[in-house]
Protein backbone atom coordinates (compact mmCIF):
# COMPACT_ATOMS: atom_id res chain seq x y z
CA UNK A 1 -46.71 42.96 -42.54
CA UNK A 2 -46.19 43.20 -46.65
CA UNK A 3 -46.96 39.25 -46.31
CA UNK A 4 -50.25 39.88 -45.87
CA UNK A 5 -50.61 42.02 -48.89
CA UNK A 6 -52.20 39.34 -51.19
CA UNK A 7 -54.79 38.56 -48.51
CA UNK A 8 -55.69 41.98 -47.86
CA UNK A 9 -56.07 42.82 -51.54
CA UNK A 10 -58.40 40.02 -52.06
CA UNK A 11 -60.67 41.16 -49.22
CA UNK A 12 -60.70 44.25 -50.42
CA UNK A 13 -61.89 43.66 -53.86
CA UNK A 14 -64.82 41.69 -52.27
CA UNK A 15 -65.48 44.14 -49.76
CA UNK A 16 -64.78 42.03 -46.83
CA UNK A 17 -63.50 44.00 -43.90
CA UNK A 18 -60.43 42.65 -41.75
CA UNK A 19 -58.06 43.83 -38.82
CA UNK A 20 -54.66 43.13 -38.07
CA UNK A 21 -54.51 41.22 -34.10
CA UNK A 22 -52.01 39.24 -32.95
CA UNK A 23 -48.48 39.23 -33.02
CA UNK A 24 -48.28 41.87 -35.97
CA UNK A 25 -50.02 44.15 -34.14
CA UNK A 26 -48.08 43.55 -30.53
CA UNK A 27 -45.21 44.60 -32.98
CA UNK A 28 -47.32 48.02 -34.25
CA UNK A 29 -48.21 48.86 -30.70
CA UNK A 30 -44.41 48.63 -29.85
CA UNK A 31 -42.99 45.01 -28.99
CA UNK A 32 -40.64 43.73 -31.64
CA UNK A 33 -40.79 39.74 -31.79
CA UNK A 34 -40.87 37.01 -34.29
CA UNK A 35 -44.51 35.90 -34.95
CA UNK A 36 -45.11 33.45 -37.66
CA UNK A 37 -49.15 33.75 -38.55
CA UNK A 38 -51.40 36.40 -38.93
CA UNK A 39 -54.38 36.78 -36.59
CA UNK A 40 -56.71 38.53 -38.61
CA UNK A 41 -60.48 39.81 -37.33
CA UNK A 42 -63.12 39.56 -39.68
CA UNK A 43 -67.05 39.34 -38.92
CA UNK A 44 -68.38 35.87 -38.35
CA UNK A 45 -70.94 37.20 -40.52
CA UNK A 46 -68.46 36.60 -43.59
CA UNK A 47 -67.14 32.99 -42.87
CA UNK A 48 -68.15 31.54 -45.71
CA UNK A 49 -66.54 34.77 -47.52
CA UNK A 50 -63.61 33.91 -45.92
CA UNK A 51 -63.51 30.34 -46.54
CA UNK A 52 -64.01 30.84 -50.59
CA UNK A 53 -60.78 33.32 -50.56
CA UNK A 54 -58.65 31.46 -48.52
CA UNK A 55 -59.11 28.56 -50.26
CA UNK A 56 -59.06 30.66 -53.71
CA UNK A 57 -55.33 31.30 -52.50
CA UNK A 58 -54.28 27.60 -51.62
CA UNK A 59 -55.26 27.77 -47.77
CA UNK A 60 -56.23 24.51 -45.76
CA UNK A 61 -58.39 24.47 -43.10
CA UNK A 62 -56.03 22.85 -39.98
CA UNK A 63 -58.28 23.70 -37.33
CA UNK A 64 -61.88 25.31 -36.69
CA UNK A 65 -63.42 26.04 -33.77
CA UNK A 66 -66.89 28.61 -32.93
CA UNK A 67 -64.60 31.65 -32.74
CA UNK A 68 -62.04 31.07 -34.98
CA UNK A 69 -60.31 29.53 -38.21
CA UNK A 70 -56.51 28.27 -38.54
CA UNK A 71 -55.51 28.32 -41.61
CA UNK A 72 -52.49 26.94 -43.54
CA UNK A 73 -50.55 28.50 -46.32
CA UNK A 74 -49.91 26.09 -49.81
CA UNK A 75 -46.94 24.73 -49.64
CA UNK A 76 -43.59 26.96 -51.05
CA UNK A 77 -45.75 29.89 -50.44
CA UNK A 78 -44.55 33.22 -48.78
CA UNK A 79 -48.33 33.67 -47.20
CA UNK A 80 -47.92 33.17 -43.23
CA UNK A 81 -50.43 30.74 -41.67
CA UNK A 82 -53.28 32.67 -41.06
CA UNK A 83 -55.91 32.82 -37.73
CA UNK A 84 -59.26 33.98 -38.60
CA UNK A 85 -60.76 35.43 -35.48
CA UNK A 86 -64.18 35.68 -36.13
CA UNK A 87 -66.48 38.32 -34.05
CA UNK A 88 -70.06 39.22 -34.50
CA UNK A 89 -70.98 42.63 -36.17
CA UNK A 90 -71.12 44.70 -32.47
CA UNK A 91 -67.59 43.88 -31.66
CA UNK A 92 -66.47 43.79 -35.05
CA UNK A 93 -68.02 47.55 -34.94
CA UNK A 94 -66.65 48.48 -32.31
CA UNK A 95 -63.03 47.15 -32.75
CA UNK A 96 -63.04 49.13 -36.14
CA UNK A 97 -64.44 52.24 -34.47
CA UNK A 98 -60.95 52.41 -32.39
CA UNK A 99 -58.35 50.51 -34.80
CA UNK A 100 -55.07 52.80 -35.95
CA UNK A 101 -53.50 53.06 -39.42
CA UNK A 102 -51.31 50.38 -40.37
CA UNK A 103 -48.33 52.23 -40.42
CA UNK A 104 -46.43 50.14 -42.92
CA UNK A 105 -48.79 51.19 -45.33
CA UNK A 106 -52.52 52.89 -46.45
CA UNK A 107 -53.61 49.93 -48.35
CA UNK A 108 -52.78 47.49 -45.68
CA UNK A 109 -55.93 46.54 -43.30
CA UNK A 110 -55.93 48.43 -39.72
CA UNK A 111 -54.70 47.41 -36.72
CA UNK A 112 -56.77 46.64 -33.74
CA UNK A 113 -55.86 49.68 -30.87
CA UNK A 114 -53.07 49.01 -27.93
CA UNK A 115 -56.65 48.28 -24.98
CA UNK A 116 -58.19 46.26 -27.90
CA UNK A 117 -55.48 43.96 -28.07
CA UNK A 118 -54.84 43.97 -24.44
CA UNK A 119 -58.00 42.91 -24.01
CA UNK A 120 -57.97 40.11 -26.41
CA UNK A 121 -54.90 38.97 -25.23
CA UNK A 122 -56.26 38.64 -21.66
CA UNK A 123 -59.40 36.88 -23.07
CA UNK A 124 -56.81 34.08 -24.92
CA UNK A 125 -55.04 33.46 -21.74
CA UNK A 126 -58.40 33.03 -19.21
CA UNK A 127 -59.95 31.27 -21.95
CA UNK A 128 -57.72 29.93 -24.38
CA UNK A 129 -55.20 26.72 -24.04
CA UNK A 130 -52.48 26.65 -21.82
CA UNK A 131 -50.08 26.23 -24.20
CA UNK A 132 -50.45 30.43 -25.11
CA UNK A 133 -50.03 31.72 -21.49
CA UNK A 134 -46.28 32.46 -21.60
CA UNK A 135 -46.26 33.88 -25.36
CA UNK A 136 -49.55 36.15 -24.50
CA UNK A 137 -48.64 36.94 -20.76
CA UNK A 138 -45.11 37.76 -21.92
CA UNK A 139 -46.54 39.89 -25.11
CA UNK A 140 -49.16 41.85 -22.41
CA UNK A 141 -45.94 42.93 -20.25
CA UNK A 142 -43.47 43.96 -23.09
CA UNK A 143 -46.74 46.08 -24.49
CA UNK A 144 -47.19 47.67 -20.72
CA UNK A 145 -43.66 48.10 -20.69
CA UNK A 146 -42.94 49.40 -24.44
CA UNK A 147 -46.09 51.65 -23.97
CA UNK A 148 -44.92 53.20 -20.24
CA UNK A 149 -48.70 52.04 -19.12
CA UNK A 150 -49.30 52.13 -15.36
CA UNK A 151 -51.20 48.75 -14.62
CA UNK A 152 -51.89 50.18 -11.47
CA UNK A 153 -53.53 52.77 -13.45
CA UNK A 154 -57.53 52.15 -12.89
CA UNK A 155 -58.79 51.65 -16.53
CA UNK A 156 -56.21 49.03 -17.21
CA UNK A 157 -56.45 47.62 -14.24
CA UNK A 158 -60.53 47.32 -14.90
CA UNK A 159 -59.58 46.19 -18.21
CA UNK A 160 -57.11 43.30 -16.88
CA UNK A 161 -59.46 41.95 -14.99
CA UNK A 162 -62.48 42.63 -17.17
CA UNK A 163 -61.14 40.07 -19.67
CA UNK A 164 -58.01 38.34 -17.84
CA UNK A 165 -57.76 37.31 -13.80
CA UNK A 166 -56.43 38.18 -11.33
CA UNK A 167 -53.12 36.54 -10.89
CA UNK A 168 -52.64 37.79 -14.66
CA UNK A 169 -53.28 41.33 -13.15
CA UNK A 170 -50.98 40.81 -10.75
CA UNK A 171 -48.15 39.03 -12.78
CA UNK A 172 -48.31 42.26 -15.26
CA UNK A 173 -48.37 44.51 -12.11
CA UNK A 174 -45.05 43.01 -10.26
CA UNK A 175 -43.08 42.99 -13.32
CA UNK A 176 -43.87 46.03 -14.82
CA UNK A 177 -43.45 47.94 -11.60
CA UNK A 178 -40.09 46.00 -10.98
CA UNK A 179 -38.18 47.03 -14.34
């Protein structure tokens, strides 16, 4: 998480709020695995912000789309590739209302809570490319399983299929209730 330091501290010196998503925070809500970007939320409000200090720290645009920025590190760099999620102001608000201390450090940005990124993980695999399925469908049933959350349960069931479908729902439900 310390590789995001440098990002962080330039955000914060310009006042632009970020949280941690992704695969660093599947690892904060309790699945360890290897992830090899950081998907950071930040208002779509502040995307030219963003642009300006990523580029400020050698970052290349590699791909853009309406919700999002990929961005590469320079090369020999230590900085991960970084994701850009961006998110109007009311979700933005309300993902920050509910985000937990980074807990490898106070100065590092917060992480977005455990039904947050269940929820956005859901939302990638209904409407994101195929090619994520197995990493996010895999990362939702390690964080049911790590977490001892009943998917049966009706709030994450709701939630599941609030954001996800129903054969997700039911993929999560079978092999969390079979380990």
């Amino acid at each position: 998480m310390n590789e995001i330091s440098p990002i962080a501290d330039r955000a914060a010196e310009r006042n632009l709020p970020l949280l941690v998503a992704g695969g660093l925070a599947v690892e904060v809500h309790g699945y360890q695995r290897k992830t090899f970007d950081a998907d950071l939320v930040v208002r779509r409000e502040d995307q030219q912000a963003w642009l300006v200090l990523m580029r400020e720290l050698g970052f290349t645009i590699h791909r853009e789309g309406p919700v999002f920025l990929q961005m590469n590190p320079p090369e020999q760099s230590q900085l991960p590739p970084v994701d850009l999620m961006l998110m109007s102001n009311e979700t933005f608000g309300k993902l920050t209302t509910t985000a937990i201390s980074n807990p490898y450090g106070s100065k590092l940005p917060k992480v977005v809570a455990l039904d947050s990124l269940i929820a956005m993980k859901c939302h990638a695999i209904r409407h994101g490319h195929p090619g994520r399925l197995v990493k996010d469908a895999d990362d939702l049933i390690h964080l049911f399983l790590a977490n001892r959350l009943d998917p049966d349960a009706i709030e994450w069931r709701d939630l599941i299929l609030k954001f996800g479908t129903e054969e997700l729902y039911e993929k999560i439900r079978r092999t969390c209730k079979t380990e």
